[in-house]
PDB file of N, CA and C in Angstrom:
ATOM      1  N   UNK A   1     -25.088   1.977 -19.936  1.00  0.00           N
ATOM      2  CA  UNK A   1     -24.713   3.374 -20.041  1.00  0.00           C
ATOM      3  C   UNK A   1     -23.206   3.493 -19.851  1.00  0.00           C
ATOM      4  N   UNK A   2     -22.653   4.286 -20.144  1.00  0.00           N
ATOM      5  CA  UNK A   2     -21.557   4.365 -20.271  1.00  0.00           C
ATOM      6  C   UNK A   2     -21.200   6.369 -20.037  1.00  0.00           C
ATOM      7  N   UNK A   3     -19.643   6.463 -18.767  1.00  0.00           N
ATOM      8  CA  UNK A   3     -19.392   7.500 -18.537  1.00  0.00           C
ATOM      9  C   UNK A   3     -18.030   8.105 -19.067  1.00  0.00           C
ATOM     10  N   UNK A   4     -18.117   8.873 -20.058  1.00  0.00           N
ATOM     11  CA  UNK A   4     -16.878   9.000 -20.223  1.00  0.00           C
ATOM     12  C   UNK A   4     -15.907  10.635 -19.805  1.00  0.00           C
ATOM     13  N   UNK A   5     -14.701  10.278 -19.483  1.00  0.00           N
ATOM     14  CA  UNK A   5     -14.377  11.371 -18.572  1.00  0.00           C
ATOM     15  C   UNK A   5     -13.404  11.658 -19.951  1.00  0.00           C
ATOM     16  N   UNK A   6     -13.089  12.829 -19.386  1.00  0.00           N
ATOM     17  CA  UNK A   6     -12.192  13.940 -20.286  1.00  0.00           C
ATOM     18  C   UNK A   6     -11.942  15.384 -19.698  1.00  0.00           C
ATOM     19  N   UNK A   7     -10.449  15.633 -20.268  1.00  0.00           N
ATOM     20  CA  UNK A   7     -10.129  17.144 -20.076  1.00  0.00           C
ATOM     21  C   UNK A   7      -9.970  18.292 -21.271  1.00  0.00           C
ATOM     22  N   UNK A   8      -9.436  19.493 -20.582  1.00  0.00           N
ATOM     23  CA  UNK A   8      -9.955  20.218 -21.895  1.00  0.00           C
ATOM     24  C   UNK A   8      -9.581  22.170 -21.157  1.00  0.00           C
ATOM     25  N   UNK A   9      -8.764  22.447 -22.182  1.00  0.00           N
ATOM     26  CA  UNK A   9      -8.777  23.742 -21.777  1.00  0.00           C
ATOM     27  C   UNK A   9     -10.026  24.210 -21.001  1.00  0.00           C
ATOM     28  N   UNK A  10      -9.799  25.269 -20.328  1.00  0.00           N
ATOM     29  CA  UNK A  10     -11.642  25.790 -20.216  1.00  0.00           C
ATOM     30  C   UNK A  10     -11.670  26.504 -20.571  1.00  0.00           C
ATOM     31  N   UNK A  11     -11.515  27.153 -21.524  1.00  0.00           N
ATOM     32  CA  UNK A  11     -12.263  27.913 -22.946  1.00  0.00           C
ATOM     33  C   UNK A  11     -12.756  27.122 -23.817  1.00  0.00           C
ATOM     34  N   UNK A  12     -11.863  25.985 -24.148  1.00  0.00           N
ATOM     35  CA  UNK A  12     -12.592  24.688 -25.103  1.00  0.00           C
ATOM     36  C   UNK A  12     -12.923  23.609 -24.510  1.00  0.00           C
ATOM     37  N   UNK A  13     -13.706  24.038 -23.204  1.00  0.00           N
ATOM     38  CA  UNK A  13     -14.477  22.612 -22.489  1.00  0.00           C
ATOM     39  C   UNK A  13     -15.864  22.867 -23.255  1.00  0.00           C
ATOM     40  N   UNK A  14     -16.616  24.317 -23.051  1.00  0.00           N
ATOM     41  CA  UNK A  14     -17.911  24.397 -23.290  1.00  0.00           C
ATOM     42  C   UNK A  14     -18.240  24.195 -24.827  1.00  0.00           C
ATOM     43  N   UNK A  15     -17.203  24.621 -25.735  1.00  0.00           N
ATOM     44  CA  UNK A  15     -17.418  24.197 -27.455  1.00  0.00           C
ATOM     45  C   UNK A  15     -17.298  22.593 -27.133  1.00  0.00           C
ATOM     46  N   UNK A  16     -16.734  22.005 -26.881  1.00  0.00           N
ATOM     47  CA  UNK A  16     -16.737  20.603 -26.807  1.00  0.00           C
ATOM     48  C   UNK A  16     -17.742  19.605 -26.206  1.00  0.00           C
ATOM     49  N   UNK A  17     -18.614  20.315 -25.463  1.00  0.00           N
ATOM     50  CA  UNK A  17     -19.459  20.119 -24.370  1.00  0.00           C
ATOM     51  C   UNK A  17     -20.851  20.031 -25.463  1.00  0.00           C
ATOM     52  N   UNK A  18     -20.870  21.158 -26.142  1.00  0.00           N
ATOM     53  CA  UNK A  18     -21.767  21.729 -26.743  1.00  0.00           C
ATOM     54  C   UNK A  18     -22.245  20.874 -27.775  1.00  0.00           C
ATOM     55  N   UNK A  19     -20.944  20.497 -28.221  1.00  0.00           N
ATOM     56  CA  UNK A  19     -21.186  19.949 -29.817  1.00  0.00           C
ATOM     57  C   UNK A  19     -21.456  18.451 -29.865  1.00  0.00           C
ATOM     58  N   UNK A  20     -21.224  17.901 -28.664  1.00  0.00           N
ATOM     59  CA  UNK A  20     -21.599  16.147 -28.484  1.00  0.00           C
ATOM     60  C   UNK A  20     -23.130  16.570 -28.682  1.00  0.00           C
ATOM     61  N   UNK A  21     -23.781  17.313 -27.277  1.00  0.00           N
ATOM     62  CA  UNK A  21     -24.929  17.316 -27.297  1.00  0.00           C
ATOM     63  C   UNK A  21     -25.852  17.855 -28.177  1.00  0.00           C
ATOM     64  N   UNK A  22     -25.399  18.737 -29.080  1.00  0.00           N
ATOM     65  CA  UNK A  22     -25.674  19.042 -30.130  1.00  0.00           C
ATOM     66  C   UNK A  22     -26.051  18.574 -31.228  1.00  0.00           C
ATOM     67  N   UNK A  23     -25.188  17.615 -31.198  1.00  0.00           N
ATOM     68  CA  UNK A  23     -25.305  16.381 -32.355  1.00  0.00           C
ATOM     69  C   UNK A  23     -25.826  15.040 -31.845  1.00  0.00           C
ATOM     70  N   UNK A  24     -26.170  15.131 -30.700  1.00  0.00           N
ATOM     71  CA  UNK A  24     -26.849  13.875 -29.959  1.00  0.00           C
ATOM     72  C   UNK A  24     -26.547  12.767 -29.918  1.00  0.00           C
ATOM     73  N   UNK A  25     -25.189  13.095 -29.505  1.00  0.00           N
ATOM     74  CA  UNK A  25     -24.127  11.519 -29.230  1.00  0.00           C
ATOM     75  C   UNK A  25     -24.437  11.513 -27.534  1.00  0.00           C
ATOM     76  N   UNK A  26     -24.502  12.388 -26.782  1.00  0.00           N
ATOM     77  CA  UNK A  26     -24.553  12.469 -25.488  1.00  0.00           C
ATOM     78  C   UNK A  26     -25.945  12.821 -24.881  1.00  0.00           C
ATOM     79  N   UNK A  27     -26.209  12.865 -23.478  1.00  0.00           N
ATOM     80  CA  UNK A  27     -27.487  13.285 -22.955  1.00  0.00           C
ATOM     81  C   UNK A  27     -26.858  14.424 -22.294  1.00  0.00           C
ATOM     82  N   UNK A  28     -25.615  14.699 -21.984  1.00  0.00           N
ATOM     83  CA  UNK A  28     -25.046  15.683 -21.068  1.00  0.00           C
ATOM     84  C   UNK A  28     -23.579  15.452 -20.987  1.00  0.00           C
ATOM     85  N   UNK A  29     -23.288  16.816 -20.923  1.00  0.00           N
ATOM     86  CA  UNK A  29     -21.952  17.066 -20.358  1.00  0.00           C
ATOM     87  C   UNK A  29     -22.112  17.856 -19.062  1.00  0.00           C
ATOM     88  N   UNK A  30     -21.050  17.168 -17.654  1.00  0.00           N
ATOM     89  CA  UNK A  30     -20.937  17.876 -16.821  1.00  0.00           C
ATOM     90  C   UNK A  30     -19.850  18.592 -17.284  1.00  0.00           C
ATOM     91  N   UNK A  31     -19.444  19.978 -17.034  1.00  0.00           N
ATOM     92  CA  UNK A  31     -17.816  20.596 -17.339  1.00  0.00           C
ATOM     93  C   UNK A  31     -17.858  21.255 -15.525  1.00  0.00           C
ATOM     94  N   UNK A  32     -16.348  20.395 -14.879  1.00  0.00           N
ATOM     95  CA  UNK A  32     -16.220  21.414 -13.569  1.00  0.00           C
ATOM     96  C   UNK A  32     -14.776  22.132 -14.199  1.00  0.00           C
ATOM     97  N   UNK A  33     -14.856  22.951 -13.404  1.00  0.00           N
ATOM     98  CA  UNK A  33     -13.932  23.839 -14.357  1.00  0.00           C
ATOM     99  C   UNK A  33     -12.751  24.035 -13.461  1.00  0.00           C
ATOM    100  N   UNK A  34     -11.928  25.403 -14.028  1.00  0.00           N
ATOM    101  CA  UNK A  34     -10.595  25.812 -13.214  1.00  0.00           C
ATOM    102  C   UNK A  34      -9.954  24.504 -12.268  1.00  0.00           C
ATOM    103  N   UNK A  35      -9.693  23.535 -12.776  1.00  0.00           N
ATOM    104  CA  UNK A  35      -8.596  22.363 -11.923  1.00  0.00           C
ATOM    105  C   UNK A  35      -7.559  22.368 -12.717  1.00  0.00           C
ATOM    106  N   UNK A  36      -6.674  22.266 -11.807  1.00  0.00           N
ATOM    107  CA  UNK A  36      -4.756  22.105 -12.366  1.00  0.00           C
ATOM    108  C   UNK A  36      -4.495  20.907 -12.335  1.00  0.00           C
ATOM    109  N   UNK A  37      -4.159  20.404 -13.630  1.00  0.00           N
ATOM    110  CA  UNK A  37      -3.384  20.043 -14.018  1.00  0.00           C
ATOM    111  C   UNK A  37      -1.965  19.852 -13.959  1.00  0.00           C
ATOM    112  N   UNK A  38      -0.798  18.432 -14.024  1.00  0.00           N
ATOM    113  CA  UNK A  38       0.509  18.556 -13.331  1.00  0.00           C
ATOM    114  C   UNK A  38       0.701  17.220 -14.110  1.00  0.00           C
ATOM    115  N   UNK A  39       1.300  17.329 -15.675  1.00  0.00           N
ATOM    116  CA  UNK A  39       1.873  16.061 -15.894  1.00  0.00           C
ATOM    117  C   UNK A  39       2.692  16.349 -16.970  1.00  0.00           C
ATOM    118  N   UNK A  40       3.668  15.223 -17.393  1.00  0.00           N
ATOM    119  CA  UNK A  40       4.669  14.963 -17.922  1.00  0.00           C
ATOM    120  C   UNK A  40       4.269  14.675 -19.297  1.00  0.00           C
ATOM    121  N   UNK A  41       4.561  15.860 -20.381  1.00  0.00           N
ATOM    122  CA  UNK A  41       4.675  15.438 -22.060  1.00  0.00           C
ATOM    123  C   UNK A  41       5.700  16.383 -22.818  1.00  0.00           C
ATOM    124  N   UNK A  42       6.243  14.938 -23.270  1.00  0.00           N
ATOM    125  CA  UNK A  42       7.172  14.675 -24.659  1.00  0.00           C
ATOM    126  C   UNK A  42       8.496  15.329 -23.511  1.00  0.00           C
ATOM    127  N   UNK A  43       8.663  14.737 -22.214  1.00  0.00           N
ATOM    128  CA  UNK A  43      10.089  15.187 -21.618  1.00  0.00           C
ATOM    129  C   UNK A  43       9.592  16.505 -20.540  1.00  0.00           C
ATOM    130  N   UNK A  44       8.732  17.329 -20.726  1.00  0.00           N
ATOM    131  CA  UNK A  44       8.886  18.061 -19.844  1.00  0.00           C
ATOM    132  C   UNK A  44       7.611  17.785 -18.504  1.00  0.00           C
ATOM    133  N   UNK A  45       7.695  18.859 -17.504  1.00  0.00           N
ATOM    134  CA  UNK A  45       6.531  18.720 -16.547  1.00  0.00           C
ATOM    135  C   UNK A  45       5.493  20.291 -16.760  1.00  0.00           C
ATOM    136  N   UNK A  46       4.105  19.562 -17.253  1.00  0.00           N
ATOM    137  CA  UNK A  46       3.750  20.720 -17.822  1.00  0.00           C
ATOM    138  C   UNK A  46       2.762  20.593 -16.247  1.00  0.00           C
ATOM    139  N   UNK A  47       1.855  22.085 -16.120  1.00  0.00           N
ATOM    140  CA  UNK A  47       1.133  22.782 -15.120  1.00  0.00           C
ATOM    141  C   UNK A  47       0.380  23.595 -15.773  1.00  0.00           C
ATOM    142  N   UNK A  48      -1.322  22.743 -15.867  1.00  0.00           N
ATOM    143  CA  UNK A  48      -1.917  24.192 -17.151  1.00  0.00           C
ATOM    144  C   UNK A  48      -3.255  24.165 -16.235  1.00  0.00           C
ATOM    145  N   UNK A  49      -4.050  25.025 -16.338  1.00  0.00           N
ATOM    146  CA  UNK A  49      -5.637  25.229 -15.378  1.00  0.00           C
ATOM    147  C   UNK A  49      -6.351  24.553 -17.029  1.00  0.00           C
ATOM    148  N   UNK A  50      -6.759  23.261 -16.586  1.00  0.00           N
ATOM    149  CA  UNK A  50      -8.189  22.665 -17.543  1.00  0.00           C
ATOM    150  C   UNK A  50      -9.357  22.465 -16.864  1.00  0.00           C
ATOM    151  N   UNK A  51     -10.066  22.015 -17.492  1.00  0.00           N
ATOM    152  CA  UNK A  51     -11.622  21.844 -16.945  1.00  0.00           C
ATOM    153  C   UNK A  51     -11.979  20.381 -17.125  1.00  0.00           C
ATOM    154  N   UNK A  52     -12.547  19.444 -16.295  1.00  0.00           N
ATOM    155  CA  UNK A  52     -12.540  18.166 -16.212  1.00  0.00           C
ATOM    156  C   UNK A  52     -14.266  18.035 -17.001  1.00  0.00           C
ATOM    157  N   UNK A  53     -14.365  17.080 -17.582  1.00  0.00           N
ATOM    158  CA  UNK A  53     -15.582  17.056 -18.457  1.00  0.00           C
ATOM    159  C   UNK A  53     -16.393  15.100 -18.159  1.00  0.00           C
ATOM    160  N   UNK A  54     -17.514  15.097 -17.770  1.00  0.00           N
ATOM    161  CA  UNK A  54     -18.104  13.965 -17.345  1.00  0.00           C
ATOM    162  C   UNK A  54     -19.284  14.241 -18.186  1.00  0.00           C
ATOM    163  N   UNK A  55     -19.118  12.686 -19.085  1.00  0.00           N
ATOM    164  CA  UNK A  55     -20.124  12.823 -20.506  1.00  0.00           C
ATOM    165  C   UNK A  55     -20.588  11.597 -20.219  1.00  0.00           C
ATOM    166  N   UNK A  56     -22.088  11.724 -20.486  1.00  0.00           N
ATOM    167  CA  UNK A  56     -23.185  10.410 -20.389  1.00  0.00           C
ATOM    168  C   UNK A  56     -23.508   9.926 -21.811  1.00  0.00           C
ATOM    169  N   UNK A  57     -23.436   9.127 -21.848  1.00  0.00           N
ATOM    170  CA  UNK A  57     -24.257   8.510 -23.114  1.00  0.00           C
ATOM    171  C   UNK A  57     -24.147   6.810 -22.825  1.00  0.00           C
ATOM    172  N   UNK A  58     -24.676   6.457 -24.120  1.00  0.00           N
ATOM    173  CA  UNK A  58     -25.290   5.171 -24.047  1.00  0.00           C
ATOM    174  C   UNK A  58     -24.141   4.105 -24.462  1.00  0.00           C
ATOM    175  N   UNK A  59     -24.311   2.689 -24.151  1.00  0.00           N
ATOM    176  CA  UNK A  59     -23.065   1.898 -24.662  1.00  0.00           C
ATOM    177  C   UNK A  59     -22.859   2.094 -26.647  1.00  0.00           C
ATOM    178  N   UNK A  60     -23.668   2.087 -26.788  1.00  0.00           N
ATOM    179  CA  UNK A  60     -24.197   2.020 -28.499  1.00  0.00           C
ATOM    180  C   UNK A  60     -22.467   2.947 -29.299  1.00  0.00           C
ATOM    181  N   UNK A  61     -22.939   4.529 -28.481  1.00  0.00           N
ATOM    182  CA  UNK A  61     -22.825   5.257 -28.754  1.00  0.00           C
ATOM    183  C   UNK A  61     -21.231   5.568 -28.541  1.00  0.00           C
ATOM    184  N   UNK A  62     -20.745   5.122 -27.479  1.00  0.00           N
ATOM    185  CA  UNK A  62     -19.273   5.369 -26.622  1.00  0.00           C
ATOM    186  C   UNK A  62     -18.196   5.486 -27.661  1.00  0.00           C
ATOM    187  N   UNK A  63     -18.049   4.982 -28.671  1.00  0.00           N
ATOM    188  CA  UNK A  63     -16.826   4.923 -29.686  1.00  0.00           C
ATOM    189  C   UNK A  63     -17.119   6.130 -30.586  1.00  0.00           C
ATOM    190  N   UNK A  64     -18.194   6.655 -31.017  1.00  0.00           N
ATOM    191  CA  UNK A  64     -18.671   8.102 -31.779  1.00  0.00           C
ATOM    192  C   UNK A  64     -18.298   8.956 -31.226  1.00  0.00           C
ATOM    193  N   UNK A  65     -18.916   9.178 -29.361  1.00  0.00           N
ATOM    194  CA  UNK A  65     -18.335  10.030 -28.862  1.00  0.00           C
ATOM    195  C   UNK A  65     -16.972  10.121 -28.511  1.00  0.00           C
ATOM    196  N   UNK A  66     -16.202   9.383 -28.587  1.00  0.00           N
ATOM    197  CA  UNK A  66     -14.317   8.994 -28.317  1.00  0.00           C
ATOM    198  C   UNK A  66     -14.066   9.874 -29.911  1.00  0.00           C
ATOM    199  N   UNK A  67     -14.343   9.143 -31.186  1.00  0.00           N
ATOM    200  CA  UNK A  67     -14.480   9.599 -32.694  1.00  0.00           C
ATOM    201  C   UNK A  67     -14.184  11.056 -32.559  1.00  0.00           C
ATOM    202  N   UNK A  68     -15.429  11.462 -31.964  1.00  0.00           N
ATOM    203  CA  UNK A  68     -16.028  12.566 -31.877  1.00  0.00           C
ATOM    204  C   UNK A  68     -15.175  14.365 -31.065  1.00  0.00           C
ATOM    205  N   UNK A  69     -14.433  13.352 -29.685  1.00  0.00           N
ATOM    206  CA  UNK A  69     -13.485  13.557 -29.026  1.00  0.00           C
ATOM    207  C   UNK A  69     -12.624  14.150 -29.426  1.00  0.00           C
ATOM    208  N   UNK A  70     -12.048  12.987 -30.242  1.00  0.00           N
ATOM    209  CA  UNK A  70     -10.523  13.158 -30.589  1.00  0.00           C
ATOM    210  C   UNK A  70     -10.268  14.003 -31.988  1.00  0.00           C
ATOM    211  N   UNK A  71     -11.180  14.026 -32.765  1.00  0.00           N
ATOM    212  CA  UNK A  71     -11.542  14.954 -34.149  1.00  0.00           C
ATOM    213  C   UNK A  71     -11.647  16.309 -34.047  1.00  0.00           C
ATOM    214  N   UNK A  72     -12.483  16.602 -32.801  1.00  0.00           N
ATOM    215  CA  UNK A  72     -12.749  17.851 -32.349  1.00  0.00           C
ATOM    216  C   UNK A  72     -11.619  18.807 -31.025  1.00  0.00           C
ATOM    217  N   UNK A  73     -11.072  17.758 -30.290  1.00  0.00           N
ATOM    218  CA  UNK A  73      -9.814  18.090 -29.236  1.00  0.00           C
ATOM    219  C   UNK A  73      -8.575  19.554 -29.874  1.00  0.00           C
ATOM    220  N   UNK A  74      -8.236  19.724 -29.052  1.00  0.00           N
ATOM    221  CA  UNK A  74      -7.496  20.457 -29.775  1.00  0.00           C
ATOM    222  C   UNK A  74      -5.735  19.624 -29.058  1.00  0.00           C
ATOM    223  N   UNK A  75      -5.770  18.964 -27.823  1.00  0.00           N
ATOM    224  CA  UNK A  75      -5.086  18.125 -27.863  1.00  0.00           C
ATOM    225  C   UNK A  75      -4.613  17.056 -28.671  1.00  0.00           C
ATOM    226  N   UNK A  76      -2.849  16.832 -28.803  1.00  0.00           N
ATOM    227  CA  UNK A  76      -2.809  16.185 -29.652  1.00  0.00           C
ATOM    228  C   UNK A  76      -3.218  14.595 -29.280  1.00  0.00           C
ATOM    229  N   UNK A  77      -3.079  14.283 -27.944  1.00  0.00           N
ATOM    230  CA  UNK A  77      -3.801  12.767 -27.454  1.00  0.00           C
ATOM    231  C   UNK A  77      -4.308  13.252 -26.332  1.00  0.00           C
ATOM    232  N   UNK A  78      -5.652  13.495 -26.176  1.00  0.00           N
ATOM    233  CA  UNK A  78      -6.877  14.172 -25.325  1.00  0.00           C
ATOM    234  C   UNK A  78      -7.002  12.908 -24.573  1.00  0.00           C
ATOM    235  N   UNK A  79      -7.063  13.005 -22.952  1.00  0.00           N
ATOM    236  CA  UNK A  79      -7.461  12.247 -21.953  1.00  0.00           C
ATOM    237  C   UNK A  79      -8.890  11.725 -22.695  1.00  0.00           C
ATOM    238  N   UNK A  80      -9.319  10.443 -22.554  1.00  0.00           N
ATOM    239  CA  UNK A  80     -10.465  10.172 -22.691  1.00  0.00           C
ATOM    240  C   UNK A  80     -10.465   8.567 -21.839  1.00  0.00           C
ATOM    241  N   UNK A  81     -11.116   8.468 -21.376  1.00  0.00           N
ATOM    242  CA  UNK A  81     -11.333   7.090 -20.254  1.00  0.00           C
ATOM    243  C   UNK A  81     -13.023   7.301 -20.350  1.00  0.00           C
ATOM    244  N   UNK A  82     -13.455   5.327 -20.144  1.00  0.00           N
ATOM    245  CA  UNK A  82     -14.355   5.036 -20.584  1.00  0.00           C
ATOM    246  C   UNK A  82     -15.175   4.227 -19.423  1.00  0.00           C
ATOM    247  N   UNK A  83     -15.694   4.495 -19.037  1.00  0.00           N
ATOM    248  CA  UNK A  83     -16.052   4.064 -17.578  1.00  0.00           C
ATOM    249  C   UNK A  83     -17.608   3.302 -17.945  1.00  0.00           C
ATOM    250  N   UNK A  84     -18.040   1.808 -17.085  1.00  0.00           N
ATOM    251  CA  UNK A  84     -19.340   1.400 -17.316  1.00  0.00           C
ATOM    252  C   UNK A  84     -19.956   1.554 -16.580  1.00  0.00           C
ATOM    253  N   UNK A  85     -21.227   2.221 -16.496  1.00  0.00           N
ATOM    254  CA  UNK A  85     -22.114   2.198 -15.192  1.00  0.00           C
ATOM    255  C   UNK A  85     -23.082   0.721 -15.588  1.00  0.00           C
ATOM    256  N   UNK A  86     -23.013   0.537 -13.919  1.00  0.00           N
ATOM    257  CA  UNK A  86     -23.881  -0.156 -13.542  1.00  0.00           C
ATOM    258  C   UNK A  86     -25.303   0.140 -13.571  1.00  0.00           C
ATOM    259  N   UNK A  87     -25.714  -0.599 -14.416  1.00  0.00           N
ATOM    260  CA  UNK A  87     -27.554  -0.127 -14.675  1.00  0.00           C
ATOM    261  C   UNK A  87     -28.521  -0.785 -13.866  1.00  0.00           C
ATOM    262  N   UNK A  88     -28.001  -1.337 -13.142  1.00  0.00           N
ATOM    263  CA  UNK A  88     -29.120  -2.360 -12.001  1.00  0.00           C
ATOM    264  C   UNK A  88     -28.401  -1.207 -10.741  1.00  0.00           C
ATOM    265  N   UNK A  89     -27.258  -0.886 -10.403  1.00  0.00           N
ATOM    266  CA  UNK A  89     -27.245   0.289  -9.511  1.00  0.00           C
ATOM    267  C   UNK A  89     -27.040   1.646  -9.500  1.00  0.00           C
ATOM    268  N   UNK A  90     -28.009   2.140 -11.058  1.00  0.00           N
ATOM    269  CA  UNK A  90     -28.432   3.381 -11.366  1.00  0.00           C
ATOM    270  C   UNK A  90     -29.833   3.795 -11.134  1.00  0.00           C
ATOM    271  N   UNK A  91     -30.586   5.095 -10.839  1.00  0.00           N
ATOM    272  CA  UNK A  91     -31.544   5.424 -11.200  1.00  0.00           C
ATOM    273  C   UNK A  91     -32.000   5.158 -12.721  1.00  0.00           C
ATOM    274  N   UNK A  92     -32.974   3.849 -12.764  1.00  0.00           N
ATOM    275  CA  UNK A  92     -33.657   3.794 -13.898  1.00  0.00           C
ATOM    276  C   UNK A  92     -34.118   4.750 -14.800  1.00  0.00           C
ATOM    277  N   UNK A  93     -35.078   5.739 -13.886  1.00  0.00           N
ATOM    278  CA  UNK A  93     -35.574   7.013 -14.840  1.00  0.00           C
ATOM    279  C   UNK A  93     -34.427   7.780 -15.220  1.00  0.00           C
ATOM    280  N   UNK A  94     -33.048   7.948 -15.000  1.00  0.00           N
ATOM    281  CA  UNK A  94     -32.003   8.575 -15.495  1.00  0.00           C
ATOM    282  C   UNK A  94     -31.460   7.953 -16.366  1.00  0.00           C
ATOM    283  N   UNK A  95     -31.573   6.797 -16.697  1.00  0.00           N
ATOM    284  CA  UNK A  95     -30.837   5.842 -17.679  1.00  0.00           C
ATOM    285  C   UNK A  95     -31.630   6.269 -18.977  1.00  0.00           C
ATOM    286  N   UNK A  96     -32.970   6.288 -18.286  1.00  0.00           N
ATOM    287  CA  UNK A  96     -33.977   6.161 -19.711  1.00  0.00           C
ATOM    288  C   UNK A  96     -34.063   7.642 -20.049  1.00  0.00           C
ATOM    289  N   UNK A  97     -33.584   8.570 -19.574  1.00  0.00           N
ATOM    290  CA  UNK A  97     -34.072   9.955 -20.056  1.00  0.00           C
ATOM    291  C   UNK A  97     -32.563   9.892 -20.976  1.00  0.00           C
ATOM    292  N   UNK A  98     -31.334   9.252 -20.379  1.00  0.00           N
ATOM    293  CA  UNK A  98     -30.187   9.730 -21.273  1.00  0.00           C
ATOM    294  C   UNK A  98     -30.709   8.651 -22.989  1.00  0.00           C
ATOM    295  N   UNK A  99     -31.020   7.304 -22.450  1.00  0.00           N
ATOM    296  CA  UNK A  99     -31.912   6.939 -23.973  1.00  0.00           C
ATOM    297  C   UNK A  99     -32.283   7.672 -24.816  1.00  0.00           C
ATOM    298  N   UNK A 100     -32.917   8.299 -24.019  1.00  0.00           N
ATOM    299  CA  UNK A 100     -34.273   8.968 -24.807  1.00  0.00           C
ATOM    300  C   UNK A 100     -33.504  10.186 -25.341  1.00  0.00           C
ATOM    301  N   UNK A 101     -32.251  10.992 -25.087  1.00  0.00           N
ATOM    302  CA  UNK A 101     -31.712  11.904 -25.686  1.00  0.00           C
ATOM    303  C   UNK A 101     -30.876  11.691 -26.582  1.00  0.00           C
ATOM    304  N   UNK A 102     -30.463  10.593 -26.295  1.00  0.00           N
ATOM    305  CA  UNK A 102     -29.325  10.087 -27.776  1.00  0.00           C
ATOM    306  C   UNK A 102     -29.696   9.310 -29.089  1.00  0.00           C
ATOM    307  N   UNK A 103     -29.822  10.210 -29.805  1.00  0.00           N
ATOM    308  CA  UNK A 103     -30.013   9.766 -30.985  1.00  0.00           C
ATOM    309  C   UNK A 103     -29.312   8.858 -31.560  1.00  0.00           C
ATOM    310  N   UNK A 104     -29.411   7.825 -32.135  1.00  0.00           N
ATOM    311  CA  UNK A 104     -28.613   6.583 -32.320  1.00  0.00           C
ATOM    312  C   UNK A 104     -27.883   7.211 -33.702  1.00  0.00           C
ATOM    313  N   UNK A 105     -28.542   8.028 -34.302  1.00  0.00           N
ATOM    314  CA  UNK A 105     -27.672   8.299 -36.096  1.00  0.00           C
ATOM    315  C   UNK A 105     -27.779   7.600 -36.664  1.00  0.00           C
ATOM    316  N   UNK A 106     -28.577   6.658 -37.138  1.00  0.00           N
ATOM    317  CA  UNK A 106     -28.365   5.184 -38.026  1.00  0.00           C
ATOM    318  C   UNK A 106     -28.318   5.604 -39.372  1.00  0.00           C
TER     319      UNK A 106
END
């Protein structure tokens, strides 16, 4: 399984949220919302309120949803980090329900 983190206005966390699972690249999006933001692009120091986004899906799948990410972002290079869970120190029945929601697309 595989966790991938991301940010995102929060007006365009929940369209973004929506449309993985929608299209069944993901089993879930967490969106926590209203966190500030404090970093440095193209020279200046920017300070904006985004919403932090924690997306489940399967290893299969991880590069569709990145695809998927960056097509749909409205950022021009959208945070995306790719994190592996450990499946021997996960809840099994949670592994298999996010399976069971992601449609592979073949």
């Amino acid at each position: 399984m595989k966790l991938l983190i991301s940010t995102a206005p929060t007006t365009e966390a929940p369209a973004l949220a929506r449309s993985l699972v929608d299209d069944r690249l993901v089993a879930c999006v967490n969106i926590v919302p209203k966190m500030q933001s404090i970093y440095r692009w193209k020279g200046s120091v920017c300070d904006e309120a985004e919403s932090m986004l924690f997306i489940k899906t399967t290893d299969h799948m991880a590069s569709r949803v990145m695809d998927s990410l960056r097509e749909r972002h409205s950022y021009e290079v959208p945070e995306i980090i790719c994190l592996n869970i450990d499946d021997h120190a996960s809840n099994p029945e949670y592994l298999s329900w996010v399976h069971d929601c992601v449609t592979e697309n073949r």
